[in-house]
Protein backbone atom coordinates (compact mmCIF):
# COMPACT_ATOMS: atom_id res chain seq x y z
CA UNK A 1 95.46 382.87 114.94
CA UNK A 2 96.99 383.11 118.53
CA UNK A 3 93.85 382.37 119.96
CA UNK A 4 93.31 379.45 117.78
CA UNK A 5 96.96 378.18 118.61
CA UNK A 6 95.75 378.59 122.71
CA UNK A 7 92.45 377.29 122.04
CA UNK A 8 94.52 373.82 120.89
CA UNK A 9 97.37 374.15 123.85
CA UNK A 10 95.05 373.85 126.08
CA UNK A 11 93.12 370.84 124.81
CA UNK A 12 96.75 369.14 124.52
CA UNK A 13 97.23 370.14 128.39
CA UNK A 14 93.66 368.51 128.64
CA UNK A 15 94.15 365.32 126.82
CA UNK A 16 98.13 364.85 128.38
CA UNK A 17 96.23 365.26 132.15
CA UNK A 18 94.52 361.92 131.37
CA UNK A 19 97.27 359.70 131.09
CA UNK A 20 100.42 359.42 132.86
CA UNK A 21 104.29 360.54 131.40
CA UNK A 22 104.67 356.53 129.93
CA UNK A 23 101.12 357.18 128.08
CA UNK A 24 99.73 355.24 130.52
CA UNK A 25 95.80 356.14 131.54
CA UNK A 26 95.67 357.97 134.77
CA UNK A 27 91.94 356.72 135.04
CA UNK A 28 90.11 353.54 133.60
CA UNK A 29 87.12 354.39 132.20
CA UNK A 30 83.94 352.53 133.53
CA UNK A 31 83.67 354.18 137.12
CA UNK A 32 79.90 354.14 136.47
CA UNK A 33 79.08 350.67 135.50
CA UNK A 34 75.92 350.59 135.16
CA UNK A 35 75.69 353.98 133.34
CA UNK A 36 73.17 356.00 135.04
CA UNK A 37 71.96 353.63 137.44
CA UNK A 38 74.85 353.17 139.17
CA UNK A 39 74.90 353.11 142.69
CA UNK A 40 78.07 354.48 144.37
CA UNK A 41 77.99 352.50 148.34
CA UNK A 42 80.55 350.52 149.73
CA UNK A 43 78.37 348.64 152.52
CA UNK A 44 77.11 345.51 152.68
CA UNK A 45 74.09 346.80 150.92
CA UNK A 46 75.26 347.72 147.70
CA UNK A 47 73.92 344.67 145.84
CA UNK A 48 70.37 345.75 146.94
CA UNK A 49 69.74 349.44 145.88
CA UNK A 50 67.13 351.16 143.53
CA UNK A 51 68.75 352.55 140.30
CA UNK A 52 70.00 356.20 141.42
CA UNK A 53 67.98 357.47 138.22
CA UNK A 54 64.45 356.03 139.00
CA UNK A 55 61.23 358.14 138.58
CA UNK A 56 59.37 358.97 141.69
CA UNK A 57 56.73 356.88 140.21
CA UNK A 58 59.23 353.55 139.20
CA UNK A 59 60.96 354.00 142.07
CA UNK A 60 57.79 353.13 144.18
CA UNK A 61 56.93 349.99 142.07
CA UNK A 62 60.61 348.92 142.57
CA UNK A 63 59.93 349.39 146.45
CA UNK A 64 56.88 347.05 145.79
CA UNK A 65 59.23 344.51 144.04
CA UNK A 66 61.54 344.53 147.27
CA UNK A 67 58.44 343.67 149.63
CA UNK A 68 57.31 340.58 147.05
CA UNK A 69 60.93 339.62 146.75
CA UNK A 70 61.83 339.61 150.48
CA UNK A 71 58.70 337.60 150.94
CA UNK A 72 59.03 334.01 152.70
CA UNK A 73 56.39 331.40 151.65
CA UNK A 74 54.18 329.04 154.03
CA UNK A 75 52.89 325.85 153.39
CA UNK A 76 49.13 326.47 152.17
CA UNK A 77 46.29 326.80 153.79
CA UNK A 78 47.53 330.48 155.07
CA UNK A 79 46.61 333.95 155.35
CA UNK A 80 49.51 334.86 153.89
CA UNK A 81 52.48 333.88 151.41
CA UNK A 82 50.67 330.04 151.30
CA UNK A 83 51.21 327.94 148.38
CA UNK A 84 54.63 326.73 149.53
CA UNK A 85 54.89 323.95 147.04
CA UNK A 86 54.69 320.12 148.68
CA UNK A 87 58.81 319.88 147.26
CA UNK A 88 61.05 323.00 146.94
CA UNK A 89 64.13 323.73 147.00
CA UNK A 90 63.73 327.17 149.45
CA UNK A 91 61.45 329.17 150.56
CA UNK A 92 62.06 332.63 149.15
CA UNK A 93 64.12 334.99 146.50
CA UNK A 94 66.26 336.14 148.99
CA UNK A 95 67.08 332.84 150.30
CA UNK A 96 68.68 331.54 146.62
CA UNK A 97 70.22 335.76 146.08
CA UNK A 98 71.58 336.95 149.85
CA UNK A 99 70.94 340.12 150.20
CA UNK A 100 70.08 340.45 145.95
CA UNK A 101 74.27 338.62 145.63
CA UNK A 102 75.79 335.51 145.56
CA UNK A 103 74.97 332.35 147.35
CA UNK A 104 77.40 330.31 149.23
CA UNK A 105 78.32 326.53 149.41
CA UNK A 106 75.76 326.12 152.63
CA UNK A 107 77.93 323.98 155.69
CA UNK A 108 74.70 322.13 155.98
CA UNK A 109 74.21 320.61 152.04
CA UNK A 110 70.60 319.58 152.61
CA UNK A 111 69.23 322.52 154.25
CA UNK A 112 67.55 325.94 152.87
CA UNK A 113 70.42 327.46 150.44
CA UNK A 114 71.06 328.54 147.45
CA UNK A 115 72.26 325.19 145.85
CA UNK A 116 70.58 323.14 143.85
CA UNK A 117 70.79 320.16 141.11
CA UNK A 118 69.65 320.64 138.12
CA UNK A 119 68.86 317.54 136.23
CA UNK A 120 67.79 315.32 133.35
CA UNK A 121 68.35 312.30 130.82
CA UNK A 122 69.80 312.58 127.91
CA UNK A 123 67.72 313.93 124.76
CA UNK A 124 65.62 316.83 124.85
CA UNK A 125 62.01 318.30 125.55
CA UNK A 126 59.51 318.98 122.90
CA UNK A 127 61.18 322.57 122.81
CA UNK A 128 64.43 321.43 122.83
CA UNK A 129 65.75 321.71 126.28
CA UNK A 130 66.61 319.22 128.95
CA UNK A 131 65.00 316.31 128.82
CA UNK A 132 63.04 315.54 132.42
CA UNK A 133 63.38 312.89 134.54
CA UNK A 134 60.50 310.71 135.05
CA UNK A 135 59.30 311.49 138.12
CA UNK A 136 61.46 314.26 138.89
CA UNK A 137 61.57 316.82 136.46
CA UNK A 138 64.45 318.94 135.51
CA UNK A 139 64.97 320.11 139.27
CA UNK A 140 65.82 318.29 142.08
CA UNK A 141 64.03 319.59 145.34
CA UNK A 142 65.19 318.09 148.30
CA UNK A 143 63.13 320.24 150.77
CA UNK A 144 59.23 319.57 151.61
CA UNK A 145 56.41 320.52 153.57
CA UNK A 146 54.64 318.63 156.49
CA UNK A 147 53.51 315.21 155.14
CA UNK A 148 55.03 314.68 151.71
CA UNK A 149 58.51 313.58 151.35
CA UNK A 150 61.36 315.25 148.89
CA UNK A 151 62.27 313.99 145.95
CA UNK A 152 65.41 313.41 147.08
CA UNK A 153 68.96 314.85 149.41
CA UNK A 154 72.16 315.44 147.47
CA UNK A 155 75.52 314.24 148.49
CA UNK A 156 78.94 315.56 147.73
CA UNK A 157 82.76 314.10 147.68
CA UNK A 158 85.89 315.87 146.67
CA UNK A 159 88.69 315.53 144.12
CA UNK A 160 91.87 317.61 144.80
CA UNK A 161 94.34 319.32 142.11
CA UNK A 162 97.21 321.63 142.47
CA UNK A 163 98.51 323.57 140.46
CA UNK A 164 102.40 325.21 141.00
CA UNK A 165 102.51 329.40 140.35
CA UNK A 166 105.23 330.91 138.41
CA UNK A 167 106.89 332.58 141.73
CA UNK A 168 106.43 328.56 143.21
CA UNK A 169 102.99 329.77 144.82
CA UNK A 170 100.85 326.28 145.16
CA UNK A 171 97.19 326.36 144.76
CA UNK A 172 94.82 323.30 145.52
CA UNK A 173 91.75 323.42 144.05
CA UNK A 174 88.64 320.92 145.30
CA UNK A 175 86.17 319.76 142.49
CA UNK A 176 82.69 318.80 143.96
CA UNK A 177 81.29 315.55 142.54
CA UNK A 178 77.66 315.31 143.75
CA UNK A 179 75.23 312.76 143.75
CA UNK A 180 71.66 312.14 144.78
CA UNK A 181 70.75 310.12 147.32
CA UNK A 182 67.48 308.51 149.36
CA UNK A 183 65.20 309.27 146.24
CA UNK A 184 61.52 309.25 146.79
CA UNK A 185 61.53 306.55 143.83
CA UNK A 186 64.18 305.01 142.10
CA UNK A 187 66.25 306.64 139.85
CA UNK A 188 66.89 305.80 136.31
CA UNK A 189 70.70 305.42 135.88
CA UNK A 190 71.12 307.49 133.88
CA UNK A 191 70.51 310.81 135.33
CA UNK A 192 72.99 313.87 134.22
CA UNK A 193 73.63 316.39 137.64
CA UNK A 194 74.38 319.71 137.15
CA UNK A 195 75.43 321.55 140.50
CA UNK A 196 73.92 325.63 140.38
CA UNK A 197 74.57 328.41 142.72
CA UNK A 198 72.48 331.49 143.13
CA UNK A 199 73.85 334.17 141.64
CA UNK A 200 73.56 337.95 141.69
CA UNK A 201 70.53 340.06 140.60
CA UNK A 202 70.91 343.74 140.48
CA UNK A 203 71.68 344.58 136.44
CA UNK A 204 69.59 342.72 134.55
CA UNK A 205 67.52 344.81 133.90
CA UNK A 206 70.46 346.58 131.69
CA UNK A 207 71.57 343.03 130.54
CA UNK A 208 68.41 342.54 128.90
CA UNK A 209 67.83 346.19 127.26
CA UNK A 210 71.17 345.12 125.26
CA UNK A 211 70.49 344.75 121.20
CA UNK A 212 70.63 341.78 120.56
CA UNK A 213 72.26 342.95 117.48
CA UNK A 214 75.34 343.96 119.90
CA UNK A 215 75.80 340.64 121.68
CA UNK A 216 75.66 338.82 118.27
CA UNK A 217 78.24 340.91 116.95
CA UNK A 218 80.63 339.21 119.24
CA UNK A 219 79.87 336.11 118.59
CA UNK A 220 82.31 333.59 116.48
CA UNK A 221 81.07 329.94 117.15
CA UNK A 222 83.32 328.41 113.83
CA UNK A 223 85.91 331.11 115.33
CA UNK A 224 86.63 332.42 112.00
CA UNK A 225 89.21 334.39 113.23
CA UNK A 226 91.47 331.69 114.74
CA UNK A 227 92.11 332.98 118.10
CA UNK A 228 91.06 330.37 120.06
CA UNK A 229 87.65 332.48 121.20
CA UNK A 230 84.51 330.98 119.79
CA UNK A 231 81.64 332.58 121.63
CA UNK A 232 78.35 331.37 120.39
CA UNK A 233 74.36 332.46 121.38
CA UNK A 234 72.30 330.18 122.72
CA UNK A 235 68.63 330.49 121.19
CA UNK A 236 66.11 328.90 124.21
CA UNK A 237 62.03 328.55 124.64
CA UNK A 238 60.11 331.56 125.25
CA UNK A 239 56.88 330.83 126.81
CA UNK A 240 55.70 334.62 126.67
CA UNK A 241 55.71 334.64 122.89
CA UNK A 242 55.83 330.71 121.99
CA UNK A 243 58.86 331.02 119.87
CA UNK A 244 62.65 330.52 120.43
CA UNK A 245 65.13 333.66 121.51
CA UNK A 246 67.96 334.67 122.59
CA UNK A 247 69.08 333.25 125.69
CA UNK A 248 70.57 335.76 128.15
CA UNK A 249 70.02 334.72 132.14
CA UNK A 250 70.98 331.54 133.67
CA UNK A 251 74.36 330.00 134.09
CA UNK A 252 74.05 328.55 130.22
CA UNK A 253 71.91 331.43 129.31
CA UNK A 254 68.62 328.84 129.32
CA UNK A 255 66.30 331.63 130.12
CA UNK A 256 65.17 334.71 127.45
CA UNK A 257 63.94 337.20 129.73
CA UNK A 258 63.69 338.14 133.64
CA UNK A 259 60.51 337.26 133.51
CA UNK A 260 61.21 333.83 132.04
CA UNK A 261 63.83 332.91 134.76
CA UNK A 262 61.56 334.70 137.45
CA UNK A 263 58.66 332.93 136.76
CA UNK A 264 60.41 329.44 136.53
CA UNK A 265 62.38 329.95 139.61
CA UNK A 266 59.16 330.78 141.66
CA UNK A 267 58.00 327.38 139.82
CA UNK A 268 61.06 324.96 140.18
CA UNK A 269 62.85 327.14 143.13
CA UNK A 270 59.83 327.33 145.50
CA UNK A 271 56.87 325.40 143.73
CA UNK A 272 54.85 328.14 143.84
CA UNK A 273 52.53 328.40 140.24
CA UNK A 274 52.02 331.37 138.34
CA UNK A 275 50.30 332.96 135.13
CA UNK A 276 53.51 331.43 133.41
CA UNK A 277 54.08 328.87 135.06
CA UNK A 278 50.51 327.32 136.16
CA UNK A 279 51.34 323.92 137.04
CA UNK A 280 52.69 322.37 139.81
CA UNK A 281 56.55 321.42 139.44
CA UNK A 282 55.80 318.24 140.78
CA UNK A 283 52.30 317.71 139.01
CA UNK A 284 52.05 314.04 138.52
CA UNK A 285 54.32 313.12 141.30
CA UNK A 286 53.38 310.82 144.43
CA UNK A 287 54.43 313.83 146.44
CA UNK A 288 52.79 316.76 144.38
CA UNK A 289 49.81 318.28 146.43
CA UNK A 290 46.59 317.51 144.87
CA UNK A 291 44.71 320.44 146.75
CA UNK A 292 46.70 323.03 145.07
CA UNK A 293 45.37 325.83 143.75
CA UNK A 294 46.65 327.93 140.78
CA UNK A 295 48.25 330.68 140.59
CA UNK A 296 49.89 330.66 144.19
CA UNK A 297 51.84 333.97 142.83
CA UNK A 298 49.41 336.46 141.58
CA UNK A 299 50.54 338.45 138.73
CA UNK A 300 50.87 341.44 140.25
CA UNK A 301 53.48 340.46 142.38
CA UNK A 302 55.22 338.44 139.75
CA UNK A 303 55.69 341.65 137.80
CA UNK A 304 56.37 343.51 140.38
CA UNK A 305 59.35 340.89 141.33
CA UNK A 306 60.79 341.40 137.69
CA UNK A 307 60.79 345.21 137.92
CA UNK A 308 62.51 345.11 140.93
CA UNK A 309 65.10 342.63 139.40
CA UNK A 310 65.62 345.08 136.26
CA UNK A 311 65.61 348.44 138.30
CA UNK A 312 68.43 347.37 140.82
CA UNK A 313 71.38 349.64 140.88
CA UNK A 314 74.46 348.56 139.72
CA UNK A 315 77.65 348.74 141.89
CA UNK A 316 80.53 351.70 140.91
CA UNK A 317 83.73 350.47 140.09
CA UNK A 318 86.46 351.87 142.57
CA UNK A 319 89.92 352.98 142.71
CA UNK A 320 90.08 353.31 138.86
CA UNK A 321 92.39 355.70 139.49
CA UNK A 322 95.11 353.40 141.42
CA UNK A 323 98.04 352.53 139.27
CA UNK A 324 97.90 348.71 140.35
CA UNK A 325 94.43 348.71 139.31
CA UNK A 326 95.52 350.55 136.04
CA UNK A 327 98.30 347.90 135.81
CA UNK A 328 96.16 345.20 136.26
CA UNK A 329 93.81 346.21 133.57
CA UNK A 330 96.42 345.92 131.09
CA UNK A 331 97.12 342.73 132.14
CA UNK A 332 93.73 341.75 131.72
CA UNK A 333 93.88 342.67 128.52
CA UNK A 334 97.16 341.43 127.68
CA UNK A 335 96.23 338.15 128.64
CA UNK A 336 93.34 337.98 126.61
CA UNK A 337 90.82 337.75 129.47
CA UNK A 338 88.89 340.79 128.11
CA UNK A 339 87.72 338.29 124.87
CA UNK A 340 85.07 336.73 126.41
CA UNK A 341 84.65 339.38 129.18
CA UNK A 342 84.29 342.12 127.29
CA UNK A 343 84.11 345.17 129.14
CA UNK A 344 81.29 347.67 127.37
CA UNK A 345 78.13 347.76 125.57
CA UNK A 346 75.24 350.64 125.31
CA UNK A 347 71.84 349.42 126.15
CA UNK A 348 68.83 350.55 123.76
CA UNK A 349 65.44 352.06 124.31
CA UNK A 350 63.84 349.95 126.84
CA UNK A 351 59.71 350.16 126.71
CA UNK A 352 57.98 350.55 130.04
CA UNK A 353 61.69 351.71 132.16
CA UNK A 354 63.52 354.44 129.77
CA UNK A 355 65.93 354.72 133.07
CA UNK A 356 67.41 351.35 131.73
CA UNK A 357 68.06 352.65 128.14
CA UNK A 358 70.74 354.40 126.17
CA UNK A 359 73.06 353.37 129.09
CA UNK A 360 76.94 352.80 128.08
CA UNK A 361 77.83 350.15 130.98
CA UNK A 362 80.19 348.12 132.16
CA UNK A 363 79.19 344.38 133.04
CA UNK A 364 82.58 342.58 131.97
CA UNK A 365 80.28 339.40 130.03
CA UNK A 366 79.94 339.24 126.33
CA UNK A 367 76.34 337.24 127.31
CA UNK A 368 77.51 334.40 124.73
CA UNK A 369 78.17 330.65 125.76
CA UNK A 370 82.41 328.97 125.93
CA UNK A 371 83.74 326.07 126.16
CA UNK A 372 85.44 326.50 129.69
CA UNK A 373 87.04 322.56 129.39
CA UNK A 374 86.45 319.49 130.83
CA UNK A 375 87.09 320.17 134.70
CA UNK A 376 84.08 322.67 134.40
CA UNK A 377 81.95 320.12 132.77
CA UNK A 378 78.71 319.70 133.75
CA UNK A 379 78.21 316.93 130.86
CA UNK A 380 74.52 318.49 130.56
CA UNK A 381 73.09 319.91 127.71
CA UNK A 382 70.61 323.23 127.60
CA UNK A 383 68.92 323.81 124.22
CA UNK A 384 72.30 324.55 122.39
CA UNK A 385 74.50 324.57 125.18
CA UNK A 386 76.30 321.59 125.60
CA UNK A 387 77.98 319.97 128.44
CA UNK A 388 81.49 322.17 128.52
CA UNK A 389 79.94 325.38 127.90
CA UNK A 390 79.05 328.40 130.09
CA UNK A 391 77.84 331.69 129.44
CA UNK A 392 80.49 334.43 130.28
CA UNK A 393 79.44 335.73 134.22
CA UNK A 394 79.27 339.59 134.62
CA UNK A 395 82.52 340.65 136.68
CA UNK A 396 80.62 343.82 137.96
CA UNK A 397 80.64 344.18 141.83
CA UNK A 398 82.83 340.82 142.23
CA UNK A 399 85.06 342.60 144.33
CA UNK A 400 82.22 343.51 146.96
CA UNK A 401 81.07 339.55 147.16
CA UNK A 402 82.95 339.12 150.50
CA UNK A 403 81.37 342.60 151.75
CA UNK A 404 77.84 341.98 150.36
CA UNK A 405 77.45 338.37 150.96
CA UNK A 406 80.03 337.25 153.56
CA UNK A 407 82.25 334.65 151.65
CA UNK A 408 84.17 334.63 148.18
CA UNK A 409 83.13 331.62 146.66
CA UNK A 410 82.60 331.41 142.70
CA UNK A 411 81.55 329.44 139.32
CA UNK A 412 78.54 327.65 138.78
CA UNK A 413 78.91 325.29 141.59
CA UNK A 414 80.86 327.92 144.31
CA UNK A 415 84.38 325.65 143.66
CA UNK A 416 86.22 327.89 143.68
CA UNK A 417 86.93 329.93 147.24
CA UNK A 418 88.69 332.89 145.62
CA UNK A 419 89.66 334.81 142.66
CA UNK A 420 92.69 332.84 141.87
CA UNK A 421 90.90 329.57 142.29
CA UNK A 422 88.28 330.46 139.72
CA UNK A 423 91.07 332.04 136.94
CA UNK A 424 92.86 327.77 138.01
CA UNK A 425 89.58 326.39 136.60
CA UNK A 426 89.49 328.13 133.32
CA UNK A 427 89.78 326.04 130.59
CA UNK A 428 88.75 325.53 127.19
CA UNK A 429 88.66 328.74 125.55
CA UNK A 430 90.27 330.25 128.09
CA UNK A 431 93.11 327.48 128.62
CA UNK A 432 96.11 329.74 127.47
CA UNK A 433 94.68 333.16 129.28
CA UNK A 434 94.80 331.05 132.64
CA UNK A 435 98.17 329.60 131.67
CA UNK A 436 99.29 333.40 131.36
CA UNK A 437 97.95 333.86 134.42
CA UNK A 438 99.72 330.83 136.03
CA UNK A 439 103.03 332.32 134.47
CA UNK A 440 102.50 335.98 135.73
CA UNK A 441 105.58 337.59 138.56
CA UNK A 442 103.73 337.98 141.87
CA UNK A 443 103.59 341.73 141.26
CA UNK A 444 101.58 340.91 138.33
CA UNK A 445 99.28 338.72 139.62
CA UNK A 446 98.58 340.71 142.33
CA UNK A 447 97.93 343.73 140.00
CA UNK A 448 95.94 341.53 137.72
CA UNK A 449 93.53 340.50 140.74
CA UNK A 450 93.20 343.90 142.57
CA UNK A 451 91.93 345.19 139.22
CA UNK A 452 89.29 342.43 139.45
CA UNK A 453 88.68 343.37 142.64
CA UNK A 454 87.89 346.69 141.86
CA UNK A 455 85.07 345.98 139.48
């Protein structure tokens, strides 16, 4: 009996050491975000490690990966890396993903980045995505190669909003309105622009092993339960199977799989044909290449490109164990932010990488697709995206954006040049949560942000 009685003091003592005298956690949970794979650097490389759990084996095909995704393309005919399409938009992975992050808003708008315009008419494709532009496509390149000319340069003017803090803070924020200019052809008038920045790439492998099963189960698109929340799937084109699935990459979730969104960026991104992918972007174009040859990507490197993308080591979470990062999560969750960026989910089996599977992680996205308001509009549909929604962006490794990839600019577009700009732009859904914000002491702003910041 005694020993049973010490047996249970001590689990008490146990339990009490985790949270603090006002029952507060002394630790957030989550450390290891991506489960596993999580890779625990604080350098300017952090975005671009090999899951810490690889096989000797996997880890030398994800090495592989790294060579075919550091590789810059040539115009063809070359001994190496030709096919360079005739229009592009840039001339490698790494020149879209930084150092595997987050693009910037280039200084130079019409030079190699990682911006581009989507684009298209109103209606949809035979699959039910964007409709093309005749004569353009559903991409706008603005680059090209020796002796063909690029479908056209972009152009961008600013409106300005401010918006007044609770503790009389005042925050302008600068909406980008582009618009295409010197087309190779005319345009029809009627074309729908949809500004994209390139976004991070270590996780997805882990994003992808989810059940679908689990992301559904957060979905609400009637929002049933009358909170205000109505997350809803999107269901896009698979070309790998010929059927319609769950969308999961892309900044409206257009794409099914890494492979999918691999393969079309090598297509759209670079004009560089694949297995998937076998025609030129700009096939039927005055400015397509009629010597091209197909595939321009062979599919060994293709695969090898998606492995890489999927075995990528996810950032640890840091200072979980700082009260204003502990504050600040309650916040977060007392404002409601934690709805649509919802903080957990355990990956399944995953055939071909079992290092990716049975992971609890930590991306901070429920994967489904908001209404974020009209100021976030991109007026553009994507199979059953429409023009205010977004799918919810993974808040892992945010806070190491300025270390990995030199600047702190976020959303679809890069708008917004900090944290606090990107909670201002919030809307929709998420109107009241960034009115909460707007209303928060300094203190707990501050607390509220660090917290981010420590993802």
């Amino acid at each position: 009996m005694k020993k049973s009685i010490l047996v249970l003091g001590w689990a008490a003592l146990i339990l009490s050491c985790n949270k603090n005298d006002d029952n507060t956690p002394r630790q957030l949970d989550g450390e290891k975000a991506g489960g596993e794979t999580t890779v625990f650097v604080k350098t300017s490389q952090a975005f671009g490690l090999p899951a810490t759990n690889l096989s000797a084996e996997n880890l030398e095909k994800h090495l592989e990966g790294d060579k075919a995704f550091g590789a810059l393309f040539v115009a063809s005919p070359a001994p190496r890396n030709g096919g360079l399409g005739s229009v592009f938009n840039n001339n490698s992975c790494n020149g879209c993903h930084p150092s595997d992050g987050r693009a910037s808003v280039p200084e130079n708008l019409n030079g190699l980045s990682g911006l581009f315009l989507k684009i298209s008419v109103q209606g949809t494709d035979e699959h039910g995505g964007s409709a093309p532009v005749p004569g353009f496509g559903t991409q706008l390149q603005h680059q090209s190669v020796y002796g063909f000319q690029p479908e056209a340069k972009m152009s961008v003017s600013f409106q300005e909003k401010t918006f007044s803090l609770a503790d009389g803070a005042v925050v302008t924020l600068q909406k980008p309105v582009y618009s295409i200019v010197s087309p190779y052809i005319p345009l029809p008038g009627n074309v729908l622009i949809s500004p994209r920045i390139g976004m991070p790439v270590f996780g997805l492998g882990l994003l992808e092993a989810i059940p679908e099963s689990a992301i559904l189960a957060n979905a609400d698109p009637n929002d049933q339960d009358k909170d205000g929340i109505s997350g809803k799937a999107n269901y896009v084109w698979d070309i790998v199977s010929g059927s319609l699935k769950l969308g999961r990459f892309g900044w409206k979730a257009g794409a099914p799989s890494v492979l999918v969104q691999s393969a079309g960026a090598y297509n759209e991104d670079m004009g560089l044909t694949n297995y998937l992918k076998p025609v030129e972007s700009s096939a039927g174009q005055s400015n397509n290449d009629p010597n091209a040859v197909s595939p321009e990507v062979s599919r060994e490197d293709l695969e090898n490109v998606v492995f890489y993308l999927k075995t990528l080591g996810v950032p640890a979470g840091r200072d979980f164990d700082d009260p204003k990062v502990i504050a600040g999560h309650h916040i977060f969750e007392k404002i409601n932010c934690s709805s649509c960026h919802v903080a957990s989910f355990a990956t399944g089996t995953y055939a071909g990488i079992p290092e990716i599977g049975n992971q609890k992680i930590y991306p901070y996205t429920d994967m489904l697709l908001h209404d974020m308001g009209d100021d976030l509009a991109d007026n553009r549909s994507e199979f059953l995206a429409n023009g205010n929604e977004w799918k919810t962006r993974p808040l892992w490794g945010i806070g190491l954006t300025a270390l990995t990839s030199g600047h702190t600019s976020f959303l679809h577009d890069g708008r917004a040049r900090n944290l606090t700009e990107a909670i201002l732009w919030h809307g929709g859904e998420a109107e009241k949560s960034k009115e909460d914000f707007r209303k928060l002491s300094t203190k707990d702003r501050e607390a509220l942000l660090r917290f981010i910041e420590s993802l």
